[in-house]
PDB file of N, CA and C in Angstrom:
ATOM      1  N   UNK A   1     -63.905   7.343-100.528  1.00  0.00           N
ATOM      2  CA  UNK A   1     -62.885   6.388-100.105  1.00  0.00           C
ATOM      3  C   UNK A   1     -61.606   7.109 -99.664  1.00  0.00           C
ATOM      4  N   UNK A   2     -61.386   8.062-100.644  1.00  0.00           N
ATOM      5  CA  UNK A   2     -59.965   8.672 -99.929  1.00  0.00           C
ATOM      6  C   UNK A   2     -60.207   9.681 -98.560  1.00  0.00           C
ATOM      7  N   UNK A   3     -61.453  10.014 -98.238  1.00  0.00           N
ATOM      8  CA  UNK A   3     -61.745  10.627 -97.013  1.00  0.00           C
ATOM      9  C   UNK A   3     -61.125   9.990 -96.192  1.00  0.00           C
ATOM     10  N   UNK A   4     -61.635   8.068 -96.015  1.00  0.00           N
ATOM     11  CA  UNK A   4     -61.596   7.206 -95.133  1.00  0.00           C
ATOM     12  C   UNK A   4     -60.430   6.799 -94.910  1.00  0.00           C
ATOM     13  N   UNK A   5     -59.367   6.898 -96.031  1.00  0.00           N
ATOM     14  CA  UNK A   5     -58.196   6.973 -95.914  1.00  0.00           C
ATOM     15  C   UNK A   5     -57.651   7.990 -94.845  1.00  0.00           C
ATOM     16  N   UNK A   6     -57.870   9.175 -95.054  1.00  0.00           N
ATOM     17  CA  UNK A   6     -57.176  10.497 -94.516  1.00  0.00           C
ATOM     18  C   UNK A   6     -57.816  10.102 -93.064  1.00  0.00           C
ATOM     19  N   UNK A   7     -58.786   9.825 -92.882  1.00  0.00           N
ATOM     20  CA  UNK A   7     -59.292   9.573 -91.313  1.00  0.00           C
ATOM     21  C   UNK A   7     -58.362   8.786 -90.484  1.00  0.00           C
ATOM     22  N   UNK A   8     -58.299   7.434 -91.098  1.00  0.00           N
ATOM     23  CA  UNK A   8     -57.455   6.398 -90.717  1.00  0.00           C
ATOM     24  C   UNK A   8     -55.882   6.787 -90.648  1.00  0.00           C
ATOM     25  N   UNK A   9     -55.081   7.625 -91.977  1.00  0.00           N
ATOM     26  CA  UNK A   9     -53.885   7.434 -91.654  1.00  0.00           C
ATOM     27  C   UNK A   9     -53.675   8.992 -90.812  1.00  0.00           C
ATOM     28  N   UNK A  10     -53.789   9.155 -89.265  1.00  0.00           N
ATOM     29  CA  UNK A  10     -53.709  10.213 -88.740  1.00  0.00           C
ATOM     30  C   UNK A  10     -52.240  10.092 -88.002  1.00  0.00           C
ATOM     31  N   UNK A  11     -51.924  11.075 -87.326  1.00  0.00           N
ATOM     32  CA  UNK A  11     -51.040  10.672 -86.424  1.00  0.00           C
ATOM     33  C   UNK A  11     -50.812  10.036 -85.290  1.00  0.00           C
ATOM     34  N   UNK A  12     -51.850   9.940 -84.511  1.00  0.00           N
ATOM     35  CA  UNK A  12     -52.025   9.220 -83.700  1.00  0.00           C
ATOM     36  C   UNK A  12     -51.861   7.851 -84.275  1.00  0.00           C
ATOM     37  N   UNK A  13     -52.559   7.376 -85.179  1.00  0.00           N
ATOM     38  CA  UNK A  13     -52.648   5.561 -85.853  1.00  0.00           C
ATOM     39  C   UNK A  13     -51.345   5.100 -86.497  1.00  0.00           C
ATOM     40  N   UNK A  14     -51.062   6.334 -86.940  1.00  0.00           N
ATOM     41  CA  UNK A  14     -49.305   6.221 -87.577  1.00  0.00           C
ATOM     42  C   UNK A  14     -48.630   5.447 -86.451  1.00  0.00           C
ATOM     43  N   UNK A  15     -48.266   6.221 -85.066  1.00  0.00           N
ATOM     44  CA  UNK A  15     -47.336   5.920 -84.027  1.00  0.00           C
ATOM     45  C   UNK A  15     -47.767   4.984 -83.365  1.00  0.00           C
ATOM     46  N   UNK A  16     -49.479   4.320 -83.879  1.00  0.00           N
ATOM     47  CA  UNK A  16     -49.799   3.274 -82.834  1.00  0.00           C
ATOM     48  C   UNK A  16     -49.109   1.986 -83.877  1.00  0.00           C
ATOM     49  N   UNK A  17     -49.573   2.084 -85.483  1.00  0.00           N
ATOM     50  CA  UNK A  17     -48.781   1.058 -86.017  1.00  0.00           C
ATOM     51  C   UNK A  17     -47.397   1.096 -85.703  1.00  0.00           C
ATOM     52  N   UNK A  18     -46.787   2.341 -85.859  1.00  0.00           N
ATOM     53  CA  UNK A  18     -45.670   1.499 -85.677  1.00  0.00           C
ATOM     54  C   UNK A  18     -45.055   1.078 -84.534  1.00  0.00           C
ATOM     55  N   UNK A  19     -45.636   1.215 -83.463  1.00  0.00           N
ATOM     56  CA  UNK A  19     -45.183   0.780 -82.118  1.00  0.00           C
ATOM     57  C   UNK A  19     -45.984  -0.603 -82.315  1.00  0.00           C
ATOM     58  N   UNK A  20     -46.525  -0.899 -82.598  1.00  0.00           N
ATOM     59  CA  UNK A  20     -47.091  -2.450 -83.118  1.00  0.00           C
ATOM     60  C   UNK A  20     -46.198  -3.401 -83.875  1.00  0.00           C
ATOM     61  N   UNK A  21     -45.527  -2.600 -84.605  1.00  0.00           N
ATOM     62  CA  UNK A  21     -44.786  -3.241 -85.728  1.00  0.00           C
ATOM     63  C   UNK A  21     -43.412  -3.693 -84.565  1.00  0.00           C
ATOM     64  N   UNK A  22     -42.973  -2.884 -84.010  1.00  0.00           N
ATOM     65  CA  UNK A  22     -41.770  -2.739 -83.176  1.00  0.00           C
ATOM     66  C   UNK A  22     -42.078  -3.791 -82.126  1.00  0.00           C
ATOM     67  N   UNK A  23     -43.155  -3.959 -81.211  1.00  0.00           N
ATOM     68  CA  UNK A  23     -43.250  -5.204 -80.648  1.00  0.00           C
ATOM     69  C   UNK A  23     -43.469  -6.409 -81.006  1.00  0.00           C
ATOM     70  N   UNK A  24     -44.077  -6.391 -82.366  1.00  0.00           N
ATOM     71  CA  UNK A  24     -43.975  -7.711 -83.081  1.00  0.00           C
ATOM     72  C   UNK A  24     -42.651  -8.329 -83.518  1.00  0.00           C
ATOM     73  N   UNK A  25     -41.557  -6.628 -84.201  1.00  0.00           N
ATOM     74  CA  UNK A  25     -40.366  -7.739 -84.525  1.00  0.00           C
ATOM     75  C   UNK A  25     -39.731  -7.821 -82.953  1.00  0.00           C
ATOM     76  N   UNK A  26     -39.783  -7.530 -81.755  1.00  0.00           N
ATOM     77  CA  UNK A  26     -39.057  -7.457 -80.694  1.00  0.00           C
ATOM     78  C   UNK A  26     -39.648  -9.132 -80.563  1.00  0.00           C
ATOM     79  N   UNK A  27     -40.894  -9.343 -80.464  1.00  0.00           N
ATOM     80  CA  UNK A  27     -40.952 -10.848 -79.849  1.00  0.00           C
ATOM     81  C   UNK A  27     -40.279 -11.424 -80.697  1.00  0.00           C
ATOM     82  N   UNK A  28     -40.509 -11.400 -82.286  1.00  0.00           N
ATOM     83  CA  UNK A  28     -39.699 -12.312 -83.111  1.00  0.00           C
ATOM     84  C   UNK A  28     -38.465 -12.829 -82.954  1.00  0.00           C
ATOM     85  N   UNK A  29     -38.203 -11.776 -83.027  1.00  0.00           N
ATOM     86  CA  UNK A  29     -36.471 -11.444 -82.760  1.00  0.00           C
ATOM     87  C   UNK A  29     -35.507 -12.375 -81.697  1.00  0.00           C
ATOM     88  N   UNK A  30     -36.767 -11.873 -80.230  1.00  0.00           N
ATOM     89  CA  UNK A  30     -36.365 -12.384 -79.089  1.00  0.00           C
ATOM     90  C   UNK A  30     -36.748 -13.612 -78.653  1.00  0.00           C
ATOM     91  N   UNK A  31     -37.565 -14.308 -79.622  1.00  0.00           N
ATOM     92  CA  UNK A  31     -38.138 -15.666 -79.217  1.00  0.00           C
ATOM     93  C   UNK A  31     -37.077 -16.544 -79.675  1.00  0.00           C
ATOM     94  N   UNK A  32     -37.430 -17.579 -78.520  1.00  0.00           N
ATOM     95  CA  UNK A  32     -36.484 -18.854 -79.059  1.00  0.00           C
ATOM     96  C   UNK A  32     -37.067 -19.649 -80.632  1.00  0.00           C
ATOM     97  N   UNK A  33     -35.977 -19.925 -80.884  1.00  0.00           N
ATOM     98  CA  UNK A  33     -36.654 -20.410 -82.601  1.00  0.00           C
ATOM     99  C   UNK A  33     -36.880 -21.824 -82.378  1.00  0.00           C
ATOM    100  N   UNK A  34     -35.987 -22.421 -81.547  1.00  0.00           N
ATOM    101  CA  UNK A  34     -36.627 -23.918 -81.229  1.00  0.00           C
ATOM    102  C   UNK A  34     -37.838 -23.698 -80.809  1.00  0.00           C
ATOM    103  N   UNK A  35     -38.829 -23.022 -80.071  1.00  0.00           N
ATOM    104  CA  UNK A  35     -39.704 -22.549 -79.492  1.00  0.00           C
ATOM    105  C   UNK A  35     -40.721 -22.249 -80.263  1.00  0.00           C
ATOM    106  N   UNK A  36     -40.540 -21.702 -81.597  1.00  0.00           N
ATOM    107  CA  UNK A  36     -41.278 -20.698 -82.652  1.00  0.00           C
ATOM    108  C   UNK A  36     -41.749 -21.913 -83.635  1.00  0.00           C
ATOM    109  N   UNK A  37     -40.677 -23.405 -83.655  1.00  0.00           N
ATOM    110  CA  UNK A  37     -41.143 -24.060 -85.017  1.00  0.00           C
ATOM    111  C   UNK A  37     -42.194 -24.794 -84.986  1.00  0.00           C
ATOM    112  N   UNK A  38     -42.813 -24.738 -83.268  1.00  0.00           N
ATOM    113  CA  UNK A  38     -44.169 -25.354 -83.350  1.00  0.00           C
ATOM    114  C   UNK A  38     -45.676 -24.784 -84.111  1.00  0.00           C
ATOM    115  N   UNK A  39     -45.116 -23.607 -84.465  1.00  0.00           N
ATOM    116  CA  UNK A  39     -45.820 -22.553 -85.602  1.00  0.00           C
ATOM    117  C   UNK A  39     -46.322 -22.859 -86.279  1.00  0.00           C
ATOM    118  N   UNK A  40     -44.827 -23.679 -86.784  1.00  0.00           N
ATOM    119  CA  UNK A  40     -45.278 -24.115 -88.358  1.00  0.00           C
ATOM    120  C   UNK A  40     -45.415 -25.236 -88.791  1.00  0.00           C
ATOM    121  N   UNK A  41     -45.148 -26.023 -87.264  1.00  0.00           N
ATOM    122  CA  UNK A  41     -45.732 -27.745 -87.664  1.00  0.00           C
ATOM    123  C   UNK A  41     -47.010 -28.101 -88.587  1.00  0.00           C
ATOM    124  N   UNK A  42     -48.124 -27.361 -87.867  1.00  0.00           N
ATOM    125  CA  UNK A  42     -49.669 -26.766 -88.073  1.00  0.00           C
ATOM    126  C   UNK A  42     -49.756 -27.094 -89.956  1.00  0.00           C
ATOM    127  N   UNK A  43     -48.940 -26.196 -90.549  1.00  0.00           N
ATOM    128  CA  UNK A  43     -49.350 -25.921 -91.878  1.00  0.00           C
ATOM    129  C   UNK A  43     -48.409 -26.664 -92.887  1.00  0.00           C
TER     130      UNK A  43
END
């Protein structure tokens, strides 16, 4: 199990999460929130 770890957390996957993370809070961020609360009508 910790092999599969060391495979996964490489450098390459590092900089892809966090450039993932960075466009997720950028839409957040940048979305209209009147826009966003149809989200959470749902639940």
């Amino acid at each position: 199990m910790k092999r599969f770890f060391s495979s996964l957390l490489t450098r390459e996957n590092l900089w892809a999460l966090f450039f993932c993370l960075i466009l997720v809070a950028l839409v957040i961020f940048t979305a209209d929130y009147k826009d966003s609360w149809f989200l959470y009508e749902g639940f």
